[in-house]
N, C-alpha and C. Protein backbone atom coordinates (compact mmCIF):
# COMPACT_ATOMS: atom_id res chain seq x y z
N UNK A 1 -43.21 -15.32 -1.50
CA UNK A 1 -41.78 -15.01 -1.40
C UNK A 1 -41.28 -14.61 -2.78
N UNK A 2 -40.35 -13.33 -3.26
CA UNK A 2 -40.01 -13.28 -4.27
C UNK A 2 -38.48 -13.80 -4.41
N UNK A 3 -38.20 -13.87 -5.67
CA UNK A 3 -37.12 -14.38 -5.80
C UNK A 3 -35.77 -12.89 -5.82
N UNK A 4 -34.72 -13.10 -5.01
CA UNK A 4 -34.50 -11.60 -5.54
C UNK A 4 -33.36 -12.09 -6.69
N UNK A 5 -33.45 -10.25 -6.97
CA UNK A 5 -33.19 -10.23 -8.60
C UNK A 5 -31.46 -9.87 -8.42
N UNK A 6 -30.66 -10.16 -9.69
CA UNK A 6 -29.84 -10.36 -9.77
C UNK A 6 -29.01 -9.10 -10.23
N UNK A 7 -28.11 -8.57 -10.37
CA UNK A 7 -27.34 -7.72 -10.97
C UNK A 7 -27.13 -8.39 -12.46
N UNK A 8 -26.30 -7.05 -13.08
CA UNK A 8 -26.15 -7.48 -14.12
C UNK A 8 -24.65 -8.48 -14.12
N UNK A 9 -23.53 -7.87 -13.22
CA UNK A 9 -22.23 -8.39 -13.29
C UNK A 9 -22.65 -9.60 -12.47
N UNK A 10 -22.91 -9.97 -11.22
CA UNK A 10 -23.30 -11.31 -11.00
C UNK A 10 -23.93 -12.29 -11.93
N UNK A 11 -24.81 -11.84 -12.82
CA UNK A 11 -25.80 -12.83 -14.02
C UNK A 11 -24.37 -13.13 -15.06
N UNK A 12 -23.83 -11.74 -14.99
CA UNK A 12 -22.75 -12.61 -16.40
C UNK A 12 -21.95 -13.55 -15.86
N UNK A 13 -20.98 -13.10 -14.38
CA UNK A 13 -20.36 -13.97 -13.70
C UNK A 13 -20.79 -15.43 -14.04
N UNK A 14 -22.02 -15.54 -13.43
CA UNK A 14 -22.44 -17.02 -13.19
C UNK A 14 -22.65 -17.68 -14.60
N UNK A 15 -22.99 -16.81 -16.15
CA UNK A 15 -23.09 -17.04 -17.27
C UNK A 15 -21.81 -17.41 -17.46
N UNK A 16 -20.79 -16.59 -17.21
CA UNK A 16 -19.43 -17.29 -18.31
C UNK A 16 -18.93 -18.43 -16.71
N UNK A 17 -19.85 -18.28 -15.45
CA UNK A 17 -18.97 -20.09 -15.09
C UNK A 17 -19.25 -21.17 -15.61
N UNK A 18 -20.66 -21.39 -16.35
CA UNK A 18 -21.74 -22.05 -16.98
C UNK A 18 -20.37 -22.89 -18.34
N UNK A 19 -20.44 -21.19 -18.86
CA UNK A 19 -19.23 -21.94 -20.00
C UNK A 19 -17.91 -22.51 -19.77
N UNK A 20 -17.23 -21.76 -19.04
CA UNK A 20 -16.36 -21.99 -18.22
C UNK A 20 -15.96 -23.22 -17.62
N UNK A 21 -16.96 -23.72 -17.23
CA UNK A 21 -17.31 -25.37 -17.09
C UNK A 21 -17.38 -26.06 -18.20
N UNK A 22 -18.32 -26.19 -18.94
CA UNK A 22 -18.54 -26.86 -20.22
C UNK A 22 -17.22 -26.93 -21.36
N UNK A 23 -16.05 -25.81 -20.99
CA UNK A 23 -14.92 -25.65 -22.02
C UNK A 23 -13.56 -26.30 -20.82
N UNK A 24 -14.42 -26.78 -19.96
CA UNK A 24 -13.56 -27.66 -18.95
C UNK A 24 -12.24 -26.73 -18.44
N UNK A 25 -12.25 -25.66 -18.65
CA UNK A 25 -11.15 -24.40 -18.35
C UNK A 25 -11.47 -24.46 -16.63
N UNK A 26 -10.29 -24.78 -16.32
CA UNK A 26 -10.44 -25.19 -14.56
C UNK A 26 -9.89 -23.91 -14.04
N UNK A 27 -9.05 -23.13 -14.27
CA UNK A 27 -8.49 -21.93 -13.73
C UNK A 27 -9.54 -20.64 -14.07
N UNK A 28 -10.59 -20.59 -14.79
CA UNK A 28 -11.35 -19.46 -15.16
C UNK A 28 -12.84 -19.85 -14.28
N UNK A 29 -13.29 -21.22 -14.28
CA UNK A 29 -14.41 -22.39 -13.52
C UNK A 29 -14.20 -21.82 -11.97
N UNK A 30 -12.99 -22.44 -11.27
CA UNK A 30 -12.38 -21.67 -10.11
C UNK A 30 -12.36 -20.31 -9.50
N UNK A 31 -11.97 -19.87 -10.82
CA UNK A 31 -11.97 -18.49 -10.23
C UNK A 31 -13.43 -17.74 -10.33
N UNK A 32 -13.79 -18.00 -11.23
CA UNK A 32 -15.54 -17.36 -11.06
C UNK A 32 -16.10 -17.89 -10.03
N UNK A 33 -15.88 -19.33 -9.63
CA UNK A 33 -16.36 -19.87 -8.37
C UNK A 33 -16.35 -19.27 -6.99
N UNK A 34 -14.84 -18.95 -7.07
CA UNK A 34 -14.30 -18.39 -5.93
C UNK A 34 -15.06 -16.70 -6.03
N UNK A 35 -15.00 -16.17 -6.92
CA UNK A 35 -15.90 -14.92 -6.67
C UNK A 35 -16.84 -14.80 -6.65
N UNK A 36 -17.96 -15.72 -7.36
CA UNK A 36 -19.61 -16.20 -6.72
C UNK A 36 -19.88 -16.29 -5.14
N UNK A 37 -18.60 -17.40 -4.65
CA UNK A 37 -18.58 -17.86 -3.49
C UNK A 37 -18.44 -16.19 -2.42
N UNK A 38 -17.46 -15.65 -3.15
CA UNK A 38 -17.34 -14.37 -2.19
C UNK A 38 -18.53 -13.28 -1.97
N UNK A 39 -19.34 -13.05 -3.32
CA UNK A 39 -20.38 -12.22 -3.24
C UNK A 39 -21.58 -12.71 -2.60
N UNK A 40 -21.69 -14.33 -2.60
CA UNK A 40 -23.14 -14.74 -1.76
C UNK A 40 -22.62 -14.63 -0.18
N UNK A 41 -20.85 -14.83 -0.12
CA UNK A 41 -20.77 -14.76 1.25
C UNK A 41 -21.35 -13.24 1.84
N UNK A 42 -20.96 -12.01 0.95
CA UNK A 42 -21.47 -10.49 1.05
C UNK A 42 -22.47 -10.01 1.88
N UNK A 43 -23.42 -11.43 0.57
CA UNK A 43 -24.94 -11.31 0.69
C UNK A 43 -25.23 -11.65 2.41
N UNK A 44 -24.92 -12.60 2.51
CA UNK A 44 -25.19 -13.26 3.89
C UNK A 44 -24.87 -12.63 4.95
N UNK A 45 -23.81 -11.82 4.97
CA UNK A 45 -23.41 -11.29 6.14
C UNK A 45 -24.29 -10.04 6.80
N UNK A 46 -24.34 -9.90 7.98
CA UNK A 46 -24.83 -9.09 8.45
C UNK A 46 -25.88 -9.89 8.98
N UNK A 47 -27.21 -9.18 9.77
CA UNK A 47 -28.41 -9.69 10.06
C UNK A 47 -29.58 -10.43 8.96
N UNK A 48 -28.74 -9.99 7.99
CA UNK A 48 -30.46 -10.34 6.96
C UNK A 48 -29.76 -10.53 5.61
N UNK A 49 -30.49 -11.52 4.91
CA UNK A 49 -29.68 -11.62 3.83
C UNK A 49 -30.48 -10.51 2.25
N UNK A 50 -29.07 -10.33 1.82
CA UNK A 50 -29.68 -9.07 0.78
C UNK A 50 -28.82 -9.36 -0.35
N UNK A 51 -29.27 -8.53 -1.39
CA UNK A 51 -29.52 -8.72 -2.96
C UNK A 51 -28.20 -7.35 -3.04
N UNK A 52 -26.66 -8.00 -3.40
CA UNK A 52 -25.97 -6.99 -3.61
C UNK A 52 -26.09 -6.15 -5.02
N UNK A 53 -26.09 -4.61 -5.32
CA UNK A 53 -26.28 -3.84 -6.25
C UNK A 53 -24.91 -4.05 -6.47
N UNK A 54 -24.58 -3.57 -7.71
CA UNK A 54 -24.04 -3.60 -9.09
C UNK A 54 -22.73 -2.74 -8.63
N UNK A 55 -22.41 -2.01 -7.55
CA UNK A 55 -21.39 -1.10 -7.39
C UNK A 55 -20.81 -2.11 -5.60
N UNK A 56 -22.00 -2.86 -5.41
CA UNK A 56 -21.42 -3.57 -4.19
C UNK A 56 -20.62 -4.92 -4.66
N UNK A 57 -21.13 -5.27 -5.59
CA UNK A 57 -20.85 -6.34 -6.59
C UNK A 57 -19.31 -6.08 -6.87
N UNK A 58 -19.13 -5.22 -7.70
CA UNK A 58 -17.77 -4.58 -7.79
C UNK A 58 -16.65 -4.77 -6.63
N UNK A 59 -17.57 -4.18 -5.96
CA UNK A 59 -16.48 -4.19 -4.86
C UNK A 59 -15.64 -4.96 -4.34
N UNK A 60 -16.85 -5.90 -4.15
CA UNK A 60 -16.13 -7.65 -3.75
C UNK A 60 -15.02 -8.03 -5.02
N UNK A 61 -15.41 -7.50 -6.33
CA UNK A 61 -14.38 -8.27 -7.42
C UNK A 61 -12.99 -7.55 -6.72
N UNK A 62 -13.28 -5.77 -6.65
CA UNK A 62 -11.97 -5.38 -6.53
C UNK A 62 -11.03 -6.32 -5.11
N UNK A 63 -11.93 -6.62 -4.29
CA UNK A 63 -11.34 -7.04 -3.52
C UNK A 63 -10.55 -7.84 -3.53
N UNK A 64 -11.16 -9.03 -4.40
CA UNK A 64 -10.96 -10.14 -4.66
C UNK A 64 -9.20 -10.33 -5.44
N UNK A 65 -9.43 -9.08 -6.33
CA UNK A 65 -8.72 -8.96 -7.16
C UNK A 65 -7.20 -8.31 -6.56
N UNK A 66 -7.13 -7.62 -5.56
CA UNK A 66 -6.14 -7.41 -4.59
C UNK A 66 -5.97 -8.43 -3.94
N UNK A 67 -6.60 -9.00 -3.19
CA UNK A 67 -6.04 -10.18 -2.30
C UNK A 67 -5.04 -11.26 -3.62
N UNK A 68 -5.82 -11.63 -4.98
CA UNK A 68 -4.63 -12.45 -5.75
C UNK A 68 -3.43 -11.68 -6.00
N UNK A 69 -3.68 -10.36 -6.09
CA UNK A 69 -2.17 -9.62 -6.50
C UNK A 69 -1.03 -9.98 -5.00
N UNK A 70 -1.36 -9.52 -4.16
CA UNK A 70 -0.78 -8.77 -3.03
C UNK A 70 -0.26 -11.02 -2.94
N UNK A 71 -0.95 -11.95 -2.86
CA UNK A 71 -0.93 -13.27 -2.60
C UNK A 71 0.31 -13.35 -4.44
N UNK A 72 -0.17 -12.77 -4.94
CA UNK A 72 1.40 -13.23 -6.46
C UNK A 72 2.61 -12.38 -5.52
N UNK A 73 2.26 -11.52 -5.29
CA UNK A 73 3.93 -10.85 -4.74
C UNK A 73 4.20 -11.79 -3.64
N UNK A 74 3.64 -11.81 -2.58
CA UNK A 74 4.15 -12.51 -1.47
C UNK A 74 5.21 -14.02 -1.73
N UNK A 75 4.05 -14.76 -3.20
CA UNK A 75 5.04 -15.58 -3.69
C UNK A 75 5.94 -15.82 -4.05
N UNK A 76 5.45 -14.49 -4.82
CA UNK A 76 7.23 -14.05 -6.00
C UNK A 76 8.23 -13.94 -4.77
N UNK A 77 8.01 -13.46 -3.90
CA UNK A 77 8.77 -13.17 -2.80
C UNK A 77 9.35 -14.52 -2.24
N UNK A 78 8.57 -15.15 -1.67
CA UNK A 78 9.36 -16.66 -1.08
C UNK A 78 9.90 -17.66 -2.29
N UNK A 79 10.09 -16.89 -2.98
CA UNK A 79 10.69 -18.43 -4.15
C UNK A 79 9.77 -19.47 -4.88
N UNK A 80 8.14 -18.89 -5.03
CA UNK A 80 7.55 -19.77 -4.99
C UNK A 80 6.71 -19.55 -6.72
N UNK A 81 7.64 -19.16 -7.50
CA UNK A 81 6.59 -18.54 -9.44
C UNK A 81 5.59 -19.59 -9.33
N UNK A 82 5.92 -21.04 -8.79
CA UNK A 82 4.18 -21.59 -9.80
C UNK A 82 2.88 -21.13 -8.42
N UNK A 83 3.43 -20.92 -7.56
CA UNK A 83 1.91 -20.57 -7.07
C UNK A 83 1.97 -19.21 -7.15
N UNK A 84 2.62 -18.78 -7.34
CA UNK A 84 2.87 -16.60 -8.26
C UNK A 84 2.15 -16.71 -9.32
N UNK A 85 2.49 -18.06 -10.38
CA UNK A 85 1.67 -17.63 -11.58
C UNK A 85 0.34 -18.03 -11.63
N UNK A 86 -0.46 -19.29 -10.39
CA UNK A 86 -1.87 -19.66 -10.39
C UNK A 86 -2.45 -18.18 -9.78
N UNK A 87 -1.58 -17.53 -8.68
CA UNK A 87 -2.93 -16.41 -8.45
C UNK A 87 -2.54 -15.34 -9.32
N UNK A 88 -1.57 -15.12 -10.18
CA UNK A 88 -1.81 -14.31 -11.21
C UNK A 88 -2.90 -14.65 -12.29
N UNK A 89 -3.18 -16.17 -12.72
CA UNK A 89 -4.09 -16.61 -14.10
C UNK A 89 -5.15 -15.88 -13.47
N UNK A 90 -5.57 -16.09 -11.90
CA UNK A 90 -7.11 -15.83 -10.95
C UNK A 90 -6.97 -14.42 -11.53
N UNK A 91 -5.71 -13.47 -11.17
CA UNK A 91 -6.06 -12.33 -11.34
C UNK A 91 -6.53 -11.60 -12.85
N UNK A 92 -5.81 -12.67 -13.63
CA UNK A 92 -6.44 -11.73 -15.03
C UNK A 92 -7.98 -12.15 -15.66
N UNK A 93 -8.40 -13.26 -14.88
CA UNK A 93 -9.57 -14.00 -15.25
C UNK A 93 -10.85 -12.41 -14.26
N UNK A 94 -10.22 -12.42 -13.07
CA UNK A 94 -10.89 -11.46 -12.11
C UNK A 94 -10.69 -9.77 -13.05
N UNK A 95 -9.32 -9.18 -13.80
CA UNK A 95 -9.69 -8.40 -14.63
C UNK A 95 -10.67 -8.11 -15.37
N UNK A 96 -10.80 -8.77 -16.19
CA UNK A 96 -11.83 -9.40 -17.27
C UNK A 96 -13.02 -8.61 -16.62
N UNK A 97 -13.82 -8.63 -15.56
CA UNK A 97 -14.88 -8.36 -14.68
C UNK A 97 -14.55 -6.65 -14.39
N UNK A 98 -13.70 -6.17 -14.27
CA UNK A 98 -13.31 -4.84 -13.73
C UNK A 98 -13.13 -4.09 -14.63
N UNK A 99 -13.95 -2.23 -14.26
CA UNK A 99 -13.40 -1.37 -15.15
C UNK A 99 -11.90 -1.01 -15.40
N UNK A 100 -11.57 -0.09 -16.40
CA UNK A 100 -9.77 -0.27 -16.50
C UNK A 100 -9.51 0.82 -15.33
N UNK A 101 -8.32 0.09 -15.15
CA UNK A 101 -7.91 0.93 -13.44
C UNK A 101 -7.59 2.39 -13.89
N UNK A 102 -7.53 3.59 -13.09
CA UNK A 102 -6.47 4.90 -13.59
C UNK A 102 -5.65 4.67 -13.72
N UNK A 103 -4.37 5.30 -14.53
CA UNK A 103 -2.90 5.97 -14.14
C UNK A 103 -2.90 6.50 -13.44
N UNK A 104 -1.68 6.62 -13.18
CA UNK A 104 -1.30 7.64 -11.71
C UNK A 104 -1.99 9.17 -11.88
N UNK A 105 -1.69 9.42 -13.46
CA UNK A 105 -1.68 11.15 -14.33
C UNK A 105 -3.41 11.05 -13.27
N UNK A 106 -3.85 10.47 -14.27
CA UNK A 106 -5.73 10.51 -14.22
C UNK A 106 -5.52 10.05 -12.44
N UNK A 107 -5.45 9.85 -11.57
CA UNK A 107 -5.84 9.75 -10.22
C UNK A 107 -5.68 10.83 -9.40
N UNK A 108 -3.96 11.60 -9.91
CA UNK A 108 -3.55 12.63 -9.11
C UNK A 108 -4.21 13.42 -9.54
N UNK A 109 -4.85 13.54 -10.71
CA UNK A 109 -5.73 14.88 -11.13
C UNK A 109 -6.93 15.05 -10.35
N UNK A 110 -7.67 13.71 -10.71
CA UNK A 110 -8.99 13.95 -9.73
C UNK A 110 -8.82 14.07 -7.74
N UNK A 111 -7.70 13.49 -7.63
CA UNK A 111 -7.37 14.13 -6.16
C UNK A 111 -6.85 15.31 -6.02
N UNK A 112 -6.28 16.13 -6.75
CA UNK A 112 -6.56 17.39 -6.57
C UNK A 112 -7.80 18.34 -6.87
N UNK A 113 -8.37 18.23 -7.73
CA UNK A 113 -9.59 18.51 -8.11
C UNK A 113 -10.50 18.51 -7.01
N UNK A 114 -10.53 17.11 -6.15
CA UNK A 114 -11.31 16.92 -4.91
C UNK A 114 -11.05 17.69 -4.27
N UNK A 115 -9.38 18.21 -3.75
CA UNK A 115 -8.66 18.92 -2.61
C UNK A 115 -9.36 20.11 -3.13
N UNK A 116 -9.21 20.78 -4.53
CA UNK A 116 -9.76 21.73 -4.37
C UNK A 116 -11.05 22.29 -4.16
N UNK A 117 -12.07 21.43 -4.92
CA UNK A 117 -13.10 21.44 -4.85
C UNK A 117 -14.05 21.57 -3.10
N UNK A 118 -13.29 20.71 -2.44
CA UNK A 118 -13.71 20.80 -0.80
C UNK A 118 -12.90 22.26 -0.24
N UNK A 119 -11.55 22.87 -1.02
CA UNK A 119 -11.25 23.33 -0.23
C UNK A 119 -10.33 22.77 1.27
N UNK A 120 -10.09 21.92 0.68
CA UNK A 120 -9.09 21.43 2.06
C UNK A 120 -7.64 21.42 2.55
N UNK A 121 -6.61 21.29 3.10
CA UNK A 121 -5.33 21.74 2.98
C UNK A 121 -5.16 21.42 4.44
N UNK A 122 -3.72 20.74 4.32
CA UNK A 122 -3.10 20.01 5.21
C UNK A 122 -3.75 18.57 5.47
N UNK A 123 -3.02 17.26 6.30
CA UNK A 123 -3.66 16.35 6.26
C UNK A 123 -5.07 16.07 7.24
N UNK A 124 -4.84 17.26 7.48
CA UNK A 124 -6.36 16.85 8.68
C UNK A 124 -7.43 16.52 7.84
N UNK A 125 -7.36 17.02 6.58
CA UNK A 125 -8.92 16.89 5.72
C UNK A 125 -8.51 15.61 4.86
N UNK A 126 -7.74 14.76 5.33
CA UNK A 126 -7.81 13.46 4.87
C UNK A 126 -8.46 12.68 4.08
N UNK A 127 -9.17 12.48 5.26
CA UNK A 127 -10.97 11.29 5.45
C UNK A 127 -11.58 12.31 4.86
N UNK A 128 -11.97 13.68 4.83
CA UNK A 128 -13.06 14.15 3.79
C UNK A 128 -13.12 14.17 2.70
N UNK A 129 -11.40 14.02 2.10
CA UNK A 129 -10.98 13.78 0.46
C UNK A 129 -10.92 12.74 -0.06
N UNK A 130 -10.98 11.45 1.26
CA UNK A 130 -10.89 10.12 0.90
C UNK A 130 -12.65 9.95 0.45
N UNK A 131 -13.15 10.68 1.23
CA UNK A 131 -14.99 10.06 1.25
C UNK A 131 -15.46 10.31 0.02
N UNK A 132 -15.05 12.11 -0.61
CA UNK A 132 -15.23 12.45 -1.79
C UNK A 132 -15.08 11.90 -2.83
N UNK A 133 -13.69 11.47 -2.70
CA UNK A 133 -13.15 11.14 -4.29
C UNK A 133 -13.36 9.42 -4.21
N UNK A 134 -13.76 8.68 -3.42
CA UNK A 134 -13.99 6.67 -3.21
C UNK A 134 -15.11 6.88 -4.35
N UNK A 135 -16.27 7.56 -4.64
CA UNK A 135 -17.42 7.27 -5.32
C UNK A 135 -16.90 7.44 -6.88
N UNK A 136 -15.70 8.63 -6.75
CA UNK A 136 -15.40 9.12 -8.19
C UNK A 136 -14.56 8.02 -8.67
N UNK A 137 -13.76 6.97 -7.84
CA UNK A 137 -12.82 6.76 -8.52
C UNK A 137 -12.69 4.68 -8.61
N UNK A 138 -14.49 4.34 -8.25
CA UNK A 138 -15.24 3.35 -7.63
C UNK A 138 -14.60 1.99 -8.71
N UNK A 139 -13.46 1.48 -7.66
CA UNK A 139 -13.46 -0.01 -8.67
C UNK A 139 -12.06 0.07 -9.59
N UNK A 140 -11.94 1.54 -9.89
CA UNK A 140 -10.79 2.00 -10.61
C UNK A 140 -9.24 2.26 -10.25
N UNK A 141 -9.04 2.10 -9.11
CA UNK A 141 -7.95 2.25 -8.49
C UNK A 141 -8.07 1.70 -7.00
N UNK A 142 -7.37 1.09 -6.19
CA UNK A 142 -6.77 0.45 -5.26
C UNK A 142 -7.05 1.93 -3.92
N UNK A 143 -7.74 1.16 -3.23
CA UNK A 143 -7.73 2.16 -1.76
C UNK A 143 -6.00 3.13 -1.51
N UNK A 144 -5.09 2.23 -1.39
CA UNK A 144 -3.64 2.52 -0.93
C UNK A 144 -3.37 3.33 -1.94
N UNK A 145 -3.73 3.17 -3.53
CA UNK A 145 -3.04 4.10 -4.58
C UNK A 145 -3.69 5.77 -4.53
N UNK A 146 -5.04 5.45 -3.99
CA UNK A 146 -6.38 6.78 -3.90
C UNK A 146 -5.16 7.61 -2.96
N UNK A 147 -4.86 6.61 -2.03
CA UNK A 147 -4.55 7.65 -0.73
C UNK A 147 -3.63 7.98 -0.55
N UNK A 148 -2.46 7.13 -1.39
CA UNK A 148 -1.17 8.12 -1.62
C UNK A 148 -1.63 9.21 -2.79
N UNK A 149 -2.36 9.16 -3.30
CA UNK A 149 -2.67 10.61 -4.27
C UNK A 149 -3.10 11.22 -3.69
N UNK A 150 -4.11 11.08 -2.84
CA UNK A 150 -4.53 12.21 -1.83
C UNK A 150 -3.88 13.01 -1.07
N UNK A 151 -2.46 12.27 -0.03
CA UNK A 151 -1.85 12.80 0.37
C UNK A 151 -0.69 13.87 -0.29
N UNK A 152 -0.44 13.18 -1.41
CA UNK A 152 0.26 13.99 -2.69
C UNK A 152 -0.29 15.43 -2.63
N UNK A 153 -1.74 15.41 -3.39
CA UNK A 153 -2.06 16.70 -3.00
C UNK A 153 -2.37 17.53 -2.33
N UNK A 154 -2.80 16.82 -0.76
CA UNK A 154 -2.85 17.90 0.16
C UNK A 154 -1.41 18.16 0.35
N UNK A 155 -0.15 17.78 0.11
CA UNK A 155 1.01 18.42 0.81
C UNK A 155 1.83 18.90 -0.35
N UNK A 156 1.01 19.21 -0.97
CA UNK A 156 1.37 20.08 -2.89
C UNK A 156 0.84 20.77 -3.43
């Protein structure tokens, strides 16, 4: 049986929970926990268990990393700053792990670029500008932000 092998962002993950622990930092311990916990859940799912690559890895952070945002607003929203500001600490600890997101400038560019590049116009070519530009823009921007730029430029 081999052992399978690790990514590089999972090995550091689990490296700075190591310290993370040892510097008794409970909000950074947690939160690496909680995103370990999410990527072996990754692993597991499906029929067979597998060894996530380095861009699947990601993914789960970005995820991760939306669910604390979208969970700080909802708070901010009910009256609630101290549990606004625990899943904000999660979220900047979960930064830390992520490439730097686009600006709007740098997103709307490469979604037009895509539009043009495919050639597409009007929203029917949607999903073909969404498929294109997800690899270009991997980890760096928010599904919802891709796709209001997308739509931007097909109707511009």
């Amino acid at each position: 049986m081999t052992t399978p092998q690790h990514t590089d962002l999972k090995a550091t993950l689990q490296g700075d929970l190591t310290e993370a622990m040892r510097a008794q930092d409970k909000v950074r311990a947690g939160t690496l926990r909680m995103a370990l916990t999410a990527i072996s859940t990754e692993e597991v799912a499906g029929k067979e268990h597998r060894t996530l690559g380095e861009d699947e890895v990601l993914r789960v952070l970005v995820k991760e990393a939306k669910k604390r945002r979208e969970a700080a607003e909802a708070y901010t929203g009910a009256g609630r700053p101290e549990l606004a500001a625990r899943e904000e600490a999660e979220l900047a600890v979960l930064e830390q792990y992520l490439p730097a997101q686009l600006d709007d400038a740098e997103l709307d560019r490469l979604a037009h670029e895509t539009v043009a590049e495919l050639g597409v116009s009007g929203m029917g070519g949607m999903g073909q500008v969404m498929k294109a530009l997800q690899p270009k823009v991997a980890g760096r921007a928010e599904g919802g932000r891709v796709a209001a730029a997308v739509r931007s430029a097909l109707s511009g």
